[in-house]
Protein backbone atom coordinates (compact mmCIF):
# COMPACT_ATOMS: atom_id res chain seq x y z
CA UNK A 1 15.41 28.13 -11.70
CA UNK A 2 16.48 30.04 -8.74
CA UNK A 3 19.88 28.26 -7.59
CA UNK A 4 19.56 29.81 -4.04
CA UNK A 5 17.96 26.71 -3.77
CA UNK A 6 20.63 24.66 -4.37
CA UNK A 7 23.08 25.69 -1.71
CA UNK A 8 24.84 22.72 0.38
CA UNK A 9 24.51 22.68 3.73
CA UNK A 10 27.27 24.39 6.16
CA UNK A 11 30.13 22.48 7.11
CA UNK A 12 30.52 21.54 11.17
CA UNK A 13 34.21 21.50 11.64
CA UNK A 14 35.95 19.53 13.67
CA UNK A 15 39.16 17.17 14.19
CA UNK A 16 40.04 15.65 10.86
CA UNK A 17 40.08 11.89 10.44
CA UNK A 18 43.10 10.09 11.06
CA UNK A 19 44.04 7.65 8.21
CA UNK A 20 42.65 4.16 10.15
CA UNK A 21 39.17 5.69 10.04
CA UNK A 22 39.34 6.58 6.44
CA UNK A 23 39.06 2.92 4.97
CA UNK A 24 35.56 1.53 3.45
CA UNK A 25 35.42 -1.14 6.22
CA UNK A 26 35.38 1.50 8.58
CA UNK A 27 33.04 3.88 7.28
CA UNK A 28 30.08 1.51 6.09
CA UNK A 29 30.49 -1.52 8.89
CA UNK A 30 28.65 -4.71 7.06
CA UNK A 31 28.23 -7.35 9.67
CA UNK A 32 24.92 -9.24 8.95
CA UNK A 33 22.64 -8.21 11.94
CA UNK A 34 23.69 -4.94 11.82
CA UNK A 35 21.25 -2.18 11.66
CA UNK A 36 20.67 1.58 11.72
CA UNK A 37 17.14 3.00 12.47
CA UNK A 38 17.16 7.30 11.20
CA UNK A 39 13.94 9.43 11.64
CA UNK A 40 13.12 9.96 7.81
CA UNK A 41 11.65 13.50 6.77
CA UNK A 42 9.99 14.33 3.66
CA UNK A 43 8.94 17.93 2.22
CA UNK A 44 7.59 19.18 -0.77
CA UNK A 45 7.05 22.31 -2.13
CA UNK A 46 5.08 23.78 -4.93
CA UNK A 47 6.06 26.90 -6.95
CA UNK A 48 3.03 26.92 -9.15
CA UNK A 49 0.89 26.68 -5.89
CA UNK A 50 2.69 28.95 -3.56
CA UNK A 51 2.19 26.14 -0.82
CA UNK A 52 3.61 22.90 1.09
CA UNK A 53 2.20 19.56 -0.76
CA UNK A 54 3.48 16.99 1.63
CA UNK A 55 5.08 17.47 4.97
CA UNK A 56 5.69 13.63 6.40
CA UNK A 57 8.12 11.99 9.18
CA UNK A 58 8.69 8.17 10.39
CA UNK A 59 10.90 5.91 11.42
CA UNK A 60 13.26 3.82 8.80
CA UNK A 61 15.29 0.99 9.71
CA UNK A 62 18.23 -0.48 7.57
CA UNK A 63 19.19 -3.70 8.24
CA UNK A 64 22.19 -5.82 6.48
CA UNK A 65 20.51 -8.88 6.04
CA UNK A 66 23.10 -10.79 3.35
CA UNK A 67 26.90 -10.35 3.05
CA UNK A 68 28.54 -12.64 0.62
CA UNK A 69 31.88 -11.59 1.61
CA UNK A 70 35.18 -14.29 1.31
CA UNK A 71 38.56 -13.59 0.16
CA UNK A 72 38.30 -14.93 -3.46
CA UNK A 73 35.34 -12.14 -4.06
CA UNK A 74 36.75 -9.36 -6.17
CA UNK A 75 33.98 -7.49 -4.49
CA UNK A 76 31.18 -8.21 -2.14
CA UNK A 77 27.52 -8.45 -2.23
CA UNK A 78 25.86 -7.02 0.68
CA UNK A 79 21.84 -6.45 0.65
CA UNK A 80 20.18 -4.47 3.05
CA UNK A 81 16.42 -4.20 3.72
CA UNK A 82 15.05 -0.37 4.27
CA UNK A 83 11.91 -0.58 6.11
CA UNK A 84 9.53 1.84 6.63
CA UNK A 85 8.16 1.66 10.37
CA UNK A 86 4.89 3.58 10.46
CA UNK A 87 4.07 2.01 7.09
CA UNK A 88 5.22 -2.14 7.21
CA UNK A 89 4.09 -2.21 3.19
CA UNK A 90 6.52 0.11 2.27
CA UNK A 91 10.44 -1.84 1.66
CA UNK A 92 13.20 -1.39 -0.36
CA UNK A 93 16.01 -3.83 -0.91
CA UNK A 94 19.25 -2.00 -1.68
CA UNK A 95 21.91 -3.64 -3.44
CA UNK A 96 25.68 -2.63 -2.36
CA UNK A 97 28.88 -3.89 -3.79
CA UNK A 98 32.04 -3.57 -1.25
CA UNK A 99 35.51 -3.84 -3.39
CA UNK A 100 37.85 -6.19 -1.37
CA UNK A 101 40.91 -4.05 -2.68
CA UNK A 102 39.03 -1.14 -0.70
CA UNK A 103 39.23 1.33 -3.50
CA UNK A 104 35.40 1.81 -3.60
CA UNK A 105 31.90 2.15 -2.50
CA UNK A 106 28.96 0.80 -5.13
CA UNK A 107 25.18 1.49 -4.78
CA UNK A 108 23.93 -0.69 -7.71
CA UNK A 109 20.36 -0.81 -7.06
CA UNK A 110 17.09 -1.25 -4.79
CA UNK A 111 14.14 -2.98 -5.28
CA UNK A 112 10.81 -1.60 -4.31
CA UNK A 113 8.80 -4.48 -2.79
CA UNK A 114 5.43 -2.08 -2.59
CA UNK A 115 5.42 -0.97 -6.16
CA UNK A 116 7.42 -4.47 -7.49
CA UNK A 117 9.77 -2.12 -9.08
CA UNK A 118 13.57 -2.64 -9.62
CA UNK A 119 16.35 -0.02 -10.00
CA UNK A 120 19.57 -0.13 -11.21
CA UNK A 121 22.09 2.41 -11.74
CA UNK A 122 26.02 2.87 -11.50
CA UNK A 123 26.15 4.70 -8.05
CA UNK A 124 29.76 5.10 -6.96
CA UNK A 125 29.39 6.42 -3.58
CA UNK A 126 33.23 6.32 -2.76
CA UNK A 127 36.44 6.66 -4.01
CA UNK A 128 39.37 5.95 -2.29
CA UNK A 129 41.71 7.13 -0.76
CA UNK A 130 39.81 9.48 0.06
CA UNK A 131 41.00 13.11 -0.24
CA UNK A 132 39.11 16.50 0.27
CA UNK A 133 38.06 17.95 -2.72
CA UNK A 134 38.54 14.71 -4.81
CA UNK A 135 35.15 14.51 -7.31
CA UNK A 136 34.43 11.46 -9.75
CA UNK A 137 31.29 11.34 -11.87
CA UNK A 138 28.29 9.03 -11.43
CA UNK A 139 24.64 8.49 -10.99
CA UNK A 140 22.90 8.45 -7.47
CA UNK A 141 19.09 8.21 -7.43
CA UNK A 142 16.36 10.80 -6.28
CA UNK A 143 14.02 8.87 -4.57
CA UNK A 144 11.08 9.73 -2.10
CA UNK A 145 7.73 8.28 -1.13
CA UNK A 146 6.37 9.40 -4.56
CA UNK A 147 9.32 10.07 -7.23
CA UNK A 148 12.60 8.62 -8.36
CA UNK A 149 15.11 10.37 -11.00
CA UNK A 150 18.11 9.07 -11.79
CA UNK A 151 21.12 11.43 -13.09
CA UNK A 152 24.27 11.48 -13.76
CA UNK A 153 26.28 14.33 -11.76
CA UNK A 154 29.38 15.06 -9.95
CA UNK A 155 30.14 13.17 -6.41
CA UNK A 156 33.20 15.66 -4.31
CA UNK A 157 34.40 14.59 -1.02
CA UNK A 158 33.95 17.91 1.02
CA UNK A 159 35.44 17.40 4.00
CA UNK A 160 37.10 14.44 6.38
CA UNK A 161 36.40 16.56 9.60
CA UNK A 162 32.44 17.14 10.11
CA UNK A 163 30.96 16.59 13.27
CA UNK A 164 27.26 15.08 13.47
CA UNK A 165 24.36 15.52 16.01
CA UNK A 166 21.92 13.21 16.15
CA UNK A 167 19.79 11.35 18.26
CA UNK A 168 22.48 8.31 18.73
CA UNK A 169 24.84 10.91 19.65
CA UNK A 170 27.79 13.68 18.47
CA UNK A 171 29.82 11.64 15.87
CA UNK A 172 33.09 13.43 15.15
CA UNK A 173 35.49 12.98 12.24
CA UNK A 174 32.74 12.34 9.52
CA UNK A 175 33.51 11.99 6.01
CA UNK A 176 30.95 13.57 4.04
CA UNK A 177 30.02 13.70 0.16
CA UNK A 178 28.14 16.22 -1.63
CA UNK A 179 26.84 14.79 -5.28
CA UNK A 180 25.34 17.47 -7.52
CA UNK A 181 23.43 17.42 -10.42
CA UNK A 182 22.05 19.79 -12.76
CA UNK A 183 19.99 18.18 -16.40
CA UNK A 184 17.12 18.41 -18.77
CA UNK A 185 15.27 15.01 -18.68
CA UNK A 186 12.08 13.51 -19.52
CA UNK A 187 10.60 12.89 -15.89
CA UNK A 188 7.34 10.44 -15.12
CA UNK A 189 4.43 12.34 -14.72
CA UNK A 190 6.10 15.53 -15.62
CA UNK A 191 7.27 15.26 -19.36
CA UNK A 192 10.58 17.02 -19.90
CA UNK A 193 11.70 18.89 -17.05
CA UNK A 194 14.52 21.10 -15.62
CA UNK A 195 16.07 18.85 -12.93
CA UNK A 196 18.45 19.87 -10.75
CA UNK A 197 19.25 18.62 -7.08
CA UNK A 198 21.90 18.17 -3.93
CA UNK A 199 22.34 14.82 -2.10
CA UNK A 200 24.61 14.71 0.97
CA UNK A 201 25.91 11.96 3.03
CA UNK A 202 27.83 11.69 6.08
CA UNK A 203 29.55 8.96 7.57
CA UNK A 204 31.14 7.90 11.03
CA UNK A 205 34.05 5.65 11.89
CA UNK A 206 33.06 2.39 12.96
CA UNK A 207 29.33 3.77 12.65
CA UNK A 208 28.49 3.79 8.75
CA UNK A 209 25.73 6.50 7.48
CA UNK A 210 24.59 8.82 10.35
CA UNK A 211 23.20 11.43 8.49
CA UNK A 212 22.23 11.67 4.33
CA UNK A 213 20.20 14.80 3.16
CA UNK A 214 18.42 15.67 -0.49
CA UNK A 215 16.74 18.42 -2.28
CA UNK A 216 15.45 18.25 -5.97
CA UNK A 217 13.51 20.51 -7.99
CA UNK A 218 11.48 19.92 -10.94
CA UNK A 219 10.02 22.56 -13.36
CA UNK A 220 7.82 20.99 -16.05
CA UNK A 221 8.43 22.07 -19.41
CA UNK A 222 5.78 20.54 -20.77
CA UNK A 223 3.20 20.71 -17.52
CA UNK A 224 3.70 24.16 -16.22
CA UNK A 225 1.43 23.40 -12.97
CA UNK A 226 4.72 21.33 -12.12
CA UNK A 227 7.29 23.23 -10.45
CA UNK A 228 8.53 21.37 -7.70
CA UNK A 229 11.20 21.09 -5.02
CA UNK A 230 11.41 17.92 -2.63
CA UNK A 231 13.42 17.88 0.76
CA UNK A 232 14.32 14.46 2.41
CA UNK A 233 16.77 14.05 5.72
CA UNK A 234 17.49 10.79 7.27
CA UNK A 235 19.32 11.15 10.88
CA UNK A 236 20.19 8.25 12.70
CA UNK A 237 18.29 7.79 16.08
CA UNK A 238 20.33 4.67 16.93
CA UNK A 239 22.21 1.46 16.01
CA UNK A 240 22.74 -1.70 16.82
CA UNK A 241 24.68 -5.44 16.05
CA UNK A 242 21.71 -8.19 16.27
């Protein structure tokens, strides 16, 4: 596999976070009501082809529609419902877990309403406190309109100090977290595969997720006509407290 596909993207440097804006409450705000809307790409590539397979864009709302939070929680449940705009058929219900002592950030699972498929997995998003360079394994999903992998890999906090432009505006003092994963699998629809991918996420004070972006390849042992990489960016286009 070439691994010049695998680079991370460049760091936008900027003021580092003071220690206020480096807490979970302030980094992934969970009021129910709340709700971020990003302009979701999706591209993918085929080696064995020489050619682009799928080149898509829409709207994608996220909207926190259950918070089970209270003092006695050791940590708390928070669902959110990712709807597709362009497409009303196609939801996911993601499962979050919020630790009350602060110390971290779980993705347990999503439920895909279209395909009536469920998802779990051990996704430790954050770690705190949060220092630069700190790295923890875990799994995070690969999943796009036609493909979810799950692997285990290495999550690294990159940098407390990124700046953001999007739609919704410049967000400064971003916290973003590179997980990387490299692993020989058996893949659906591909048989056993060469896996290896880069998901990115960065996120504002007081503002939550502005910005997440993932690449994966996947080179078919068994089905050489599958040599694959996928691109997917979600940037937010604007937010709001129902």
């Amino acid at each position: 596999m070439n691994s010049n596909d695998t680079v991370l993207p460049a760091l936008n440097p900027g003021s580092k976070a003071n220690p206020d804006e480096l807490t979970l409450n302030c980094l992934f705000p969970v009021q129910v009501g709340r709700n971020w809307t990003y302009r979701y790409r999706e591209n993918k590539f085929s080696y064995h082809y020489n050619r682009i397979i799928c080149d898509s864009s829409s709207l994608e709302t996220w909207k926190v529609i259950e918070n089970n939070g209270n003092p006695g929680n050791t940590q708390n449940y928070i669902s959110v419902k990712r709807e597709n705009q362009n497409d009303s058929s196609v939801i996911n219900r993601m499962e979050y877990y919020l630790n009350n002592n602060n110390s971290s950030f779980l993705w347990y699972g999503f439920k895909d309403e279209n395909k009536n498929e469920e998802h779990s997995f051990d996704g430790k998003l954050l770690v705190f406190p949060l220092e630069i360079n700190s790295s923890w394994t875990t799994d995070i999903p690969f999943d796009g309109s036609d493909f979810y992998v799950k692997i285990k890999g290495i999550n690294k906090i990159s940098t407390v100090s990124d700046v953001v432009n999007s739609p919704a505006g410049t967000f400064i003092h971003c916290v973003r977290a590179d997980f990387t994963a490299k692993e020989r699998l058996n893949v659906t629809g591909a048989g056993l595969s060469d896996v290896e991918g880069i998901i990115s996420y960065w996120y504002a004070p007081n503002i939550g997720i502005v910005e997440t972006r993932l690449f994966i390849r996947v080179k078919s042992l068994d089905r050489p006509e599958i040599d694959e990489k996928s691109e997917i960016t979600r940037i937010l286009e604007r937010y709001s407290i129902d």
